[in-house]
Protein backbone atom coordinates (compact mmCIF):
# COMPACT_ATOMS: atom_id res chain seq x y z
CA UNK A 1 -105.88 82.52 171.90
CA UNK A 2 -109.53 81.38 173.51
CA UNK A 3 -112.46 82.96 171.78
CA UNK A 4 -115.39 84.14 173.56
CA UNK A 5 -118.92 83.62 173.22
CA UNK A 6 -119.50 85.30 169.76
CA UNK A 7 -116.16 84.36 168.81
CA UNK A 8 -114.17 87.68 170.07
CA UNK A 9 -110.31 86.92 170.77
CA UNK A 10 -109.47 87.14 174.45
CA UNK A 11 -106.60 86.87 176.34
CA UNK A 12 -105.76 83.66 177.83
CA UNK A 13 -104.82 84.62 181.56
CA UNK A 14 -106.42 87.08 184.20
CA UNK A 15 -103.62 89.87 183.87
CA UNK A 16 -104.00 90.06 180.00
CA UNK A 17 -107.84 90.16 180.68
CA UNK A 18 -107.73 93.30 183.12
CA UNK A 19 -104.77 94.96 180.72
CA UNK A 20 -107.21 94.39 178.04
CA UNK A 21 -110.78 95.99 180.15
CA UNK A 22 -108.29 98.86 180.70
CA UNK A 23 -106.74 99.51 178.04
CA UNK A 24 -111.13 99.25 176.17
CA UNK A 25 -111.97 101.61 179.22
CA UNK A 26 -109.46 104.14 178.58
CA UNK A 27 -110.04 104.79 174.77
CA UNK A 28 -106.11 103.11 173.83
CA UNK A 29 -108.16 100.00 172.09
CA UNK A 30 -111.34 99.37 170.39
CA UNK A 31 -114.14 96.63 171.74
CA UNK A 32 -114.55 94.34 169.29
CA UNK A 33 -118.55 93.86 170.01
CA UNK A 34 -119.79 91.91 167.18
CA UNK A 35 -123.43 93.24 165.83
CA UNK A 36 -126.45 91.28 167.11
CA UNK A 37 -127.65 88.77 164.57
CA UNK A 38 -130.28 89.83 161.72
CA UNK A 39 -133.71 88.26 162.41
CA UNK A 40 -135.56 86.71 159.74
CA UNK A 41 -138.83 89.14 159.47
CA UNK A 42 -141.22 86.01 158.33
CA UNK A 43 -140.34 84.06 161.09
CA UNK A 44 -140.72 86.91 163.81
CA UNK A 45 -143.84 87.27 162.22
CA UNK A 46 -144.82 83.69 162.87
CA UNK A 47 -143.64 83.90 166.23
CA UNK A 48 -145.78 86.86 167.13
CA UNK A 49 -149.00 85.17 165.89
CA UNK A 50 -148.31 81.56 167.09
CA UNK A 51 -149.32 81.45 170.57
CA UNK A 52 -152.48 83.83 169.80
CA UNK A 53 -153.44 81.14 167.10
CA UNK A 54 -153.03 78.33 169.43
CA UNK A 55 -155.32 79.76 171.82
CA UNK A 56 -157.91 80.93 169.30
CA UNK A 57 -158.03 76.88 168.07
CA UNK A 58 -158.31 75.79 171.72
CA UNK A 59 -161.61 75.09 173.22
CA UNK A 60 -162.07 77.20 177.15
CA UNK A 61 -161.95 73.73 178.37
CA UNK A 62 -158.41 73.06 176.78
CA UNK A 63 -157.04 76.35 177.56
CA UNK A 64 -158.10 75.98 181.42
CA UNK A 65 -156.55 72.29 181.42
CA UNK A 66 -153.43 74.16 179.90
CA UNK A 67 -153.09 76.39 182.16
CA UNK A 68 -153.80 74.13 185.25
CA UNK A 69 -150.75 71.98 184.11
CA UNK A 70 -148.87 75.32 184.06
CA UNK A 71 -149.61 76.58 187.11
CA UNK A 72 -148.99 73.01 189.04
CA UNK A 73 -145.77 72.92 187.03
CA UNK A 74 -144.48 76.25 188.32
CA UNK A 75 -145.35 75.64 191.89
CA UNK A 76 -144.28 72.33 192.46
CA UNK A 77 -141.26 71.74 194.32
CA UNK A 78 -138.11 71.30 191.68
């Protein structure tokens, strides 16, 4: 049986599929919704503070020339 995303079992053809969404919608079978993943509380930590420490480090000049790149970057034709 193909597994989903997370690993869920799931039917193999369309029909089974839309038996399946029924059968969740209707209250006959459980969804199997796996919990989101823990996150590690030091490293969220050291996510929140990283770009804020960059910047502090940074001289106006750098940040500027940062932020030039970033703007040309996101208007530039892809």
């Amino acid at each position: 049986m193909p597994k989903g995303p997370q690993g869920q079992k799931r039917p193999a053809d369309v029909i089974g599929n839309a038996v399946r969404v029924m059968r969740i919608a209707t209250g006959e079978e459980p969804e199997d919704v796996p919990p989101p993943p823990a996150k590690d509380e030091a490293a969220a930590t050291l996510g929140r503070k990283g770009g804020r420490a960059r910047a502090d480090a940074m001289t106006p000049e750098q940040r500027a020339e940062v932020a030039r790149k970033a703007a040309v970057k996101r208007w530039s034709e892809r």
